[in-house]
C-alpha atoms as a PDB file:
ATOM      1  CA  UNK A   1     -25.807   5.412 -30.610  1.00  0.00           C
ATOM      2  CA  UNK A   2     -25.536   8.775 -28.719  1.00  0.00           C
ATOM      3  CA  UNK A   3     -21.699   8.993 -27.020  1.00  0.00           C
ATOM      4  CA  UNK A   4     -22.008   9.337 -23.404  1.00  0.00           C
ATOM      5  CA  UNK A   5     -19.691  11.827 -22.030  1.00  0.00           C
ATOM      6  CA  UNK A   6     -19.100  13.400 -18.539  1.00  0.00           C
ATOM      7  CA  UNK A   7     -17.308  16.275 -18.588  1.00  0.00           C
ATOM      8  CA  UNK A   8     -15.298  17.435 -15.287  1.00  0.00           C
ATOM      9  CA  UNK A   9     -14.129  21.126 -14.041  1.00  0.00           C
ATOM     10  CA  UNK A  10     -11.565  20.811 -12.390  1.00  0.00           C
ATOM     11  CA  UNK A  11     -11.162  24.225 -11.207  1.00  0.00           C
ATOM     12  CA  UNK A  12     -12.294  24.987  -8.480  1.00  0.00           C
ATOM     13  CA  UNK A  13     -14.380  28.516  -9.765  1.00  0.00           C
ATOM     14  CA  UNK A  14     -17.049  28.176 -12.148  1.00  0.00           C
ATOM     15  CA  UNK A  15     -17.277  31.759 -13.494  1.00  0.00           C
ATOM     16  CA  UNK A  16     -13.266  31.097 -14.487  1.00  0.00           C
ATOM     17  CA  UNK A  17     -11.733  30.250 -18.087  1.00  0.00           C
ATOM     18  CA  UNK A  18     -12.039  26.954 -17.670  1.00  0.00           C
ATOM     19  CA  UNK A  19     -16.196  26.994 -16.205  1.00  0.00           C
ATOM     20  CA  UNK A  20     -16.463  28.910 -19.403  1.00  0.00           C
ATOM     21  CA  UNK A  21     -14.430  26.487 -22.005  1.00  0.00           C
ATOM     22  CA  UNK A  22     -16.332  23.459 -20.008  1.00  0.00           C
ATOM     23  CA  UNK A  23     -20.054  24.930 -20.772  1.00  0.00           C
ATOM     24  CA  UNK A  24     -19.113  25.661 -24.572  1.00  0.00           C
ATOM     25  CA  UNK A  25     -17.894  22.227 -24.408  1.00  0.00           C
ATOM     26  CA  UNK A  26     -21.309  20.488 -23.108  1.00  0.00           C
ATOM     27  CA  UNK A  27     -23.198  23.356 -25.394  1.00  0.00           C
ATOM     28  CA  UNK A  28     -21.675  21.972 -28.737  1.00  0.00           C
ATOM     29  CA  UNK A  29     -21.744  18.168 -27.247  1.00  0.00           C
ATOM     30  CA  UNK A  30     -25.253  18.578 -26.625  1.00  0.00           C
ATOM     31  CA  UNK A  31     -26.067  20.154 -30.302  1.00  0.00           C
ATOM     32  CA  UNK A  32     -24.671  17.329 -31.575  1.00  0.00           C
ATOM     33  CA  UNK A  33     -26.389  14.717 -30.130  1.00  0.00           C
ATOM     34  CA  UNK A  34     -23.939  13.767 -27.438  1.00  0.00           C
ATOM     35  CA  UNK A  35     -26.202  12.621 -23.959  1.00  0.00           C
ATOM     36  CA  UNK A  36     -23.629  15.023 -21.647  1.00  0.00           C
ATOM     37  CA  UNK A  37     -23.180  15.170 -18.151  1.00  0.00           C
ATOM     38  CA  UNK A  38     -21.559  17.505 -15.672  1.00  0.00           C
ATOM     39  CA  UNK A  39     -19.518  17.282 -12.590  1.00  0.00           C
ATOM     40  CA  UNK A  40     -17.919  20.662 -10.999  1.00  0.00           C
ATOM     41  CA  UNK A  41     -15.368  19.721  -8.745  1.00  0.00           C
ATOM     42  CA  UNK A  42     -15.270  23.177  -6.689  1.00  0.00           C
ATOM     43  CA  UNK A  43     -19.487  22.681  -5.681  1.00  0.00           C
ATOM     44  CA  UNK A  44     -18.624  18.981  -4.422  1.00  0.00           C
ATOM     45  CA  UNK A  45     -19.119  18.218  -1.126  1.00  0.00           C
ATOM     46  CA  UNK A  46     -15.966  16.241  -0.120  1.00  0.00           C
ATOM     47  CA  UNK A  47     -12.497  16.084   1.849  1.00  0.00           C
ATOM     48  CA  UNK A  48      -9.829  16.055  -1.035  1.00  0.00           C
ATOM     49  CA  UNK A  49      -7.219  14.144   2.180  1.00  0.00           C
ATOM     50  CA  UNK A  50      -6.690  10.291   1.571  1.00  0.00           C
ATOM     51  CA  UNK A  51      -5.691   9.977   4.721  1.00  0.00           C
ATOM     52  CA  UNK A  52      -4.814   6.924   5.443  1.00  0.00           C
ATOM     53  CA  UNK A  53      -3.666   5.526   1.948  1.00  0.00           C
ATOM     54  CA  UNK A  54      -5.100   2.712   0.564  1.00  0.00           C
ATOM     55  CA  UNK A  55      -4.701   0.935   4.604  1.00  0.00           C
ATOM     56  CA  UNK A  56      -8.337   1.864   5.501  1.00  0.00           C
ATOM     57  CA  UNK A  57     -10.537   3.238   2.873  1.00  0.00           C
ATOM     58  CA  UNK A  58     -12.216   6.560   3.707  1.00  0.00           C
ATOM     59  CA  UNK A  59     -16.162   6.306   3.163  1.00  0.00           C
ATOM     60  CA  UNK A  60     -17.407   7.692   0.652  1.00  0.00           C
ATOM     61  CA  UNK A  61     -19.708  11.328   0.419  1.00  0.00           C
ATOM     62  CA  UNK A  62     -22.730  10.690  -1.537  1.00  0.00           C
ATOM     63  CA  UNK A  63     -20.767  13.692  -3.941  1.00  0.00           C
ATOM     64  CA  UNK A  64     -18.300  11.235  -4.662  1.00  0.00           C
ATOM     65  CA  UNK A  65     -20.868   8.063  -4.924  1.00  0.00           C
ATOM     66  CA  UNK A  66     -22.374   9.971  -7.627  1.00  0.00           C
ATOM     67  CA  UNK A  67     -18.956  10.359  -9.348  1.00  0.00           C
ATOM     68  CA  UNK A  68     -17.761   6.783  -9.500  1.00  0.00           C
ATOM     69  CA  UNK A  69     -22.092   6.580 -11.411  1.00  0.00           C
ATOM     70  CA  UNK A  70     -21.274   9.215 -13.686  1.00  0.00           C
ATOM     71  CA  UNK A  71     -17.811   7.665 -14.436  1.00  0.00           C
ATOM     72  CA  UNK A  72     -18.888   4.153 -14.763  1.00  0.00           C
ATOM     73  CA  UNK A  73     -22.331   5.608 -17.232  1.00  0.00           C
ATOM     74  CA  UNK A  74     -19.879   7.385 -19.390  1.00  0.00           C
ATOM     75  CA  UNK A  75     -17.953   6.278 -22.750  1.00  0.00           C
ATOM     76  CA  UNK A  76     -16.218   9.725 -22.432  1.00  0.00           C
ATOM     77  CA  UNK A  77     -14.467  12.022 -20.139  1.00  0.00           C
ATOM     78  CA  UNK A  78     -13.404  15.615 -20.485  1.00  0.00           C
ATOM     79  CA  UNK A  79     -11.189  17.219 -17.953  1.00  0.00           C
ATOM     80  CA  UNK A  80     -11.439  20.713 -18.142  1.00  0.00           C
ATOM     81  CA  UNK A  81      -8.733  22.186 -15.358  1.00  0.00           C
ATOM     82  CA  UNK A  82      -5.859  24.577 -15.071  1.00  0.00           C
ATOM     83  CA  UNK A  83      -2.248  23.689 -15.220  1.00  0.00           C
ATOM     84  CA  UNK A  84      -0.758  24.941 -11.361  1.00  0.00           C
ATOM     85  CA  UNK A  85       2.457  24.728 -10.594  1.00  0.00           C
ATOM     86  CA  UNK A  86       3.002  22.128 -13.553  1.00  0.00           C
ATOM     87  CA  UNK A  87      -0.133  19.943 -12.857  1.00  0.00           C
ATOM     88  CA  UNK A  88      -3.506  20.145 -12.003  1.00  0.00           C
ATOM     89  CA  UNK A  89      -5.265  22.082  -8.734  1.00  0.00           C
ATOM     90  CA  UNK A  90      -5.117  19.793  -5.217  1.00  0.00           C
ATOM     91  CA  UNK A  91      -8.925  19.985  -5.440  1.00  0.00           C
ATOM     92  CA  UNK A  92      -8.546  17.828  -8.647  1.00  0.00           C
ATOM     93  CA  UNK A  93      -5.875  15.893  -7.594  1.00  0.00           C
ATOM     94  CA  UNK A  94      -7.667  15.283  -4.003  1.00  0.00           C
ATOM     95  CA  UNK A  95     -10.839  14.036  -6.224  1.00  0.00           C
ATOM     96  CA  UNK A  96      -8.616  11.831  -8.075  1.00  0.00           C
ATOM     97  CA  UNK A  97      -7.461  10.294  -4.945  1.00  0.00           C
ATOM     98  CA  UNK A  98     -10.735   9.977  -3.164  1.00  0.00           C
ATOM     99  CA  UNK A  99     -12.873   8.554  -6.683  1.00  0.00           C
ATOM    100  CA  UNK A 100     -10.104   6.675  -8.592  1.00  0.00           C
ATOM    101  CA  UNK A 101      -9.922   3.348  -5.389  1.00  0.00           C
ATOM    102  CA  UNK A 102      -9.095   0.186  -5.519  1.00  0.00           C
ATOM    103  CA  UNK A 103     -12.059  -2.149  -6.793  1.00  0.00           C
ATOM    104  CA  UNK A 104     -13.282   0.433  -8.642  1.00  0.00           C
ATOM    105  CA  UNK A 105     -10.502   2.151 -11.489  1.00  0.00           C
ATOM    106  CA  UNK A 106      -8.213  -0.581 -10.450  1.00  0.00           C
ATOM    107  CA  UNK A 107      -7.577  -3.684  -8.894  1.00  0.00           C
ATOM    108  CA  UNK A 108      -4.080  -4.672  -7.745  1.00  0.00           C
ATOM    109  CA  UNK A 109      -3.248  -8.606  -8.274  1.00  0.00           C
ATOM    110  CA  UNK A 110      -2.314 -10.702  -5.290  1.00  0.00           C
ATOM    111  CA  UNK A 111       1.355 -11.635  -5.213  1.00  0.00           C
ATOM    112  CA  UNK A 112       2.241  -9.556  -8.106  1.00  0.00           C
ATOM    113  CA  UNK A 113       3.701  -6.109  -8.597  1.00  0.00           C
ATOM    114  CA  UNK A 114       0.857  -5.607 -11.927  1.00  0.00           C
ATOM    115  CA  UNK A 115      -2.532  -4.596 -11.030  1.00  0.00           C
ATOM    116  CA  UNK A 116      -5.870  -4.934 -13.705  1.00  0.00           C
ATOM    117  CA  UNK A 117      -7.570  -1.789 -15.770  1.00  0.00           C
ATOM    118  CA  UNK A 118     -11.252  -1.632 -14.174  1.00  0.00           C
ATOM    119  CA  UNK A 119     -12.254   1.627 -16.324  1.00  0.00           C
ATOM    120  CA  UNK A 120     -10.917   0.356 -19.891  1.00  0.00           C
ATOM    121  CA  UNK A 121     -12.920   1.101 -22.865  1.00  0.00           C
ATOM    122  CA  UNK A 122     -12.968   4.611 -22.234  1.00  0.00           C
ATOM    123  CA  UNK A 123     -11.579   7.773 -23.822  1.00  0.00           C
ATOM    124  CA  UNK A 124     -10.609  10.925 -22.351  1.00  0.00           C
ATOM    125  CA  UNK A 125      -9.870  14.796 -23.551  1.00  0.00           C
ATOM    126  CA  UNK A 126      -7.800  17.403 -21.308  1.00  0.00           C
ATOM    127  CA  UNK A 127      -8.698  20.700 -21.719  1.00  0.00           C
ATOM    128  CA  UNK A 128      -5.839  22.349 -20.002  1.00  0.00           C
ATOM    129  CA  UNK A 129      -5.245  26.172 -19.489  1.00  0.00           C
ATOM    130  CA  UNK A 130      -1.846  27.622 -18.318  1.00  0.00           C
ATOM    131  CA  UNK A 131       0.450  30.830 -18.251  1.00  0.00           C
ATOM    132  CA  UNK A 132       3.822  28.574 -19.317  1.00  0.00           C
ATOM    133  CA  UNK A 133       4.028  28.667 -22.975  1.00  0.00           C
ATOM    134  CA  UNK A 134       3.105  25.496 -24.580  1.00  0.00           C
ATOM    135  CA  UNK A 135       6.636  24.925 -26.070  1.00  0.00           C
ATOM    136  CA  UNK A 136       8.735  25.391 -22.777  1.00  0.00           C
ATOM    137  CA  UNK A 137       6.309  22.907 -20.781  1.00  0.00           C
ATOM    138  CA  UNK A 138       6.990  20.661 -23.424  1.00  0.00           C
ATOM    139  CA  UNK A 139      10.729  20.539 -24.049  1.00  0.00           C
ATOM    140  CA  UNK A 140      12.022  22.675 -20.675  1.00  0.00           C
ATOM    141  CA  UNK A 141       9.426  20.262 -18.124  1.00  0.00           C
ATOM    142  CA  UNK A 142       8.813  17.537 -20.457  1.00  0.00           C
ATOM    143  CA  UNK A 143       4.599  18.091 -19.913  1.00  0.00           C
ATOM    144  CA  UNK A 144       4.731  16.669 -16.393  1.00  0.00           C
ATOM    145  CA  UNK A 145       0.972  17.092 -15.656  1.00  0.00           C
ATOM    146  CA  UNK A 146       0.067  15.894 -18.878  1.00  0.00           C
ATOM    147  CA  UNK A 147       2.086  12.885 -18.161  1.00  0.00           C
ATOM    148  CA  UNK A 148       0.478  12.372 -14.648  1.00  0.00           C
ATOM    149  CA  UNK A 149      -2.890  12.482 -16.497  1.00  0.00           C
ATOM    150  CA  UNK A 150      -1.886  10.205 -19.473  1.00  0.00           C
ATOM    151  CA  UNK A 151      -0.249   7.863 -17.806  1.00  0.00           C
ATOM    152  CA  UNK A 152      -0.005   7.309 -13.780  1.00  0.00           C
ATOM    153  CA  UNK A 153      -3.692   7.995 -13.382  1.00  0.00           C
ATOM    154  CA  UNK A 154      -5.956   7.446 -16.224  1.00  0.00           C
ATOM    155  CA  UNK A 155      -4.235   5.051 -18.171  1.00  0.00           C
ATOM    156  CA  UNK A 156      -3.217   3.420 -15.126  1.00  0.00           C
ATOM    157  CA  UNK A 157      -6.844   2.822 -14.654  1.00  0.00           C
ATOM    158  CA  UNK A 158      -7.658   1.487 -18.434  1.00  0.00           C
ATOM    159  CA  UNK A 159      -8.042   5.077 -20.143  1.00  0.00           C
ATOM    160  CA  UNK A 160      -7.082   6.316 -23.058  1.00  0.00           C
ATOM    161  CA  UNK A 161      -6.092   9.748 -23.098  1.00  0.00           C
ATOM    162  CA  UNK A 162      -6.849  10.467 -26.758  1.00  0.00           C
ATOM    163  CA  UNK A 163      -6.674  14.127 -26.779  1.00  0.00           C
ATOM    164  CA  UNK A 164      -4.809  17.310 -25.202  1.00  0.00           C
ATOM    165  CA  UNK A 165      -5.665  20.862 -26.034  1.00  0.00           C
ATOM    166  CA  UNK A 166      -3.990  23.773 -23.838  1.00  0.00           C
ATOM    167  CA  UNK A 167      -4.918  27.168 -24.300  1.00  0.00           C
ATOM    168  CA  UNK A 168      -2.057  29.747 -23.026  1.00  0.00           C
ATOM    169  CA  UNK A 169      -0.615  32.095 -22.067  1.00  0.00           C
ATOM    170  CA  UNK A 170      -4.047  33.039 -20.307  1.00  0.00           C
ATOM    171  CA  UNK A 171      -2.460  35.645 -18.310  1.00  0.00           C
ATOM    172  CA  UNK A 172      -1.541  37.862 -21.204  1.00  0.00           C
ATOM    173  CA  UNK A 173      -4.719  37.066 -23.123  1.00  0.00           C
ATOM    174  CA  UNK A 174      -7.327  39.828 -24.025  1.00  0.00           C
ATOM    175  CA  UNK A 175     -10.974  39.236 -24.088  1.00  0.00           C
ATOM    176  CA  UNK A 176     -10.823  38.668 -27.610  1.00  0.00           C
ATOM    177  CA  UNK A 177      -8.298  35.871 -27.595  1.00  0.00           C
ATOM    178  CA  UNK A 178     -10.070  33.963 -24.527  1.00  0.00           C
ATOM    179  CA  UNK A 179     -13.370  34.680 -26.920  1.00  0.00           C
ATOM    180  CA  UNK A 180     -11.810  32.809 -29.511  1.00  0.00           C
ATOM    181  CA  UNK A 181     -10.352  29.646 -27.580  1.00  0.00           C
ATOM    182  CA  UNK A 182     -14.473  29.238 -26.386  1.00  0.00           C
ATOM    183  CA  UNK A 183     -15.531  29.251 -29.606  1.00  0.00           C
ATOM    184  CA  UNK A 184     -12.807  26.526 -30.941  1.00  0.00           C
ATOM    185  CA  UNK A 185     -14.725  24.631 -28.030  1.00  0.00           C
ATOM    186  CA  UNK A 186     -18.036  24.845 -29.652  1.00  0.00           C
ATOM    187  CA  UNK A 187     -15.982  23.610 -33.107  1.00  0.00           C
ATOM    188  CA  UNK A 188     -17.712  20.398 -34.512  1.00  0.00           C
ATOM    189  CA  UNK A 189     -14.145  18.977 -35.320  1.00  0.00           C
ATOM    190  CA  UNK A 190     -12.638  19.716 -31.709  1.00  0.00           C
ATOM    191  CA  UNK A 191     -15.008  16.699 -30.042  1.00  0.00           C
ATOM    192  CA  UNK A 192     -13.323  13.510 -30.210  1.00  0.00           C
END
């Protein structure tokens, strides 16, 4: 059975590191059989502002419609997105708060303070670039965006976070290293 997997950008320019590690990504998902599909958060049309909470939901644009599809279709997501300021870009974040609603990644219980996982059975991949080096986000920061991603929004909503690659320190990197971390995109072994 052919994995389904949608794989996001979460940055808001296509032509950066990240557009390119996301389109060796669906390259070598394709070639191997994988039915792949694409959302590019930066050629949405959509206001990233909850505004009012969760007190009056915001309609929907048909941009982000076609998200919660693509979401709900796949078996697999891949968030491909820089690390800013410790997490990921607003745009990202605002997507996150305009797709992931209540009734459809989750569904808080009446009279209780637990809520129920409406997106379980899925897995999930970050794909993270940043200019910290890995080890002081790790043990200076403790991986805050990571965490947010792990835990308070995907597996909040039912999914597993079963993989996190970060490519740094992009800043310093020469054509030849950012060559390198595209190809160990297209790797069979780096798919889940």
């Amino acid at each position: 059975m052919k994995k389904k997997i949608l794989v996001i950008l979460g940055h808001p320019d296509t032509e950066s590191l990240c557009g390119a590690l996301a389109s060796a990504y669906i390259e070598s998902a394709t070639t191997a059989g994988s039915e792949v599909r694409e959302l590019q958060l930066g050629d949405l049309k959509f206001d990233p502002i909850l505004w009012n909470g969760y007190n009056k939901i915001q309609e929907l644009e048909p941009d982000l419609i076609r998200a919660q599809e693509l979401i709900k279709w796949s078996d697999h997501l891949v968030f491909v997105y820089p690390n800013w300021w410790g997490a990921m870009p607003a745009l990202m974040k605002g997507f996150f708060d305009r797709v992931f609603l209540p009734g459809f990644a989750f569904k808080y219980r009446e009279d209780s303070a637990f809520w129920d996982k409406l997106l379980c059975g899925r897995t999930a991949h970050l794909i993270v670039t940043m200019d910290t080096p890995p080890w002081y986000y790790r043990w200076i920061y403790h991986r805050p965006g990571h965490n947010e991603m792990r835990h308070t929004i995907l597996g909040f909503c039912g999914i597993k976070v079963a993989k996190i690659t970060e490519f740094a320190i992009v800043k310093n990197a020469m054509p030849e290293k950012r060559e390198k971390w595209i190809n160990r995109v297209k790797e069979p072994g780096f798919r889940i």
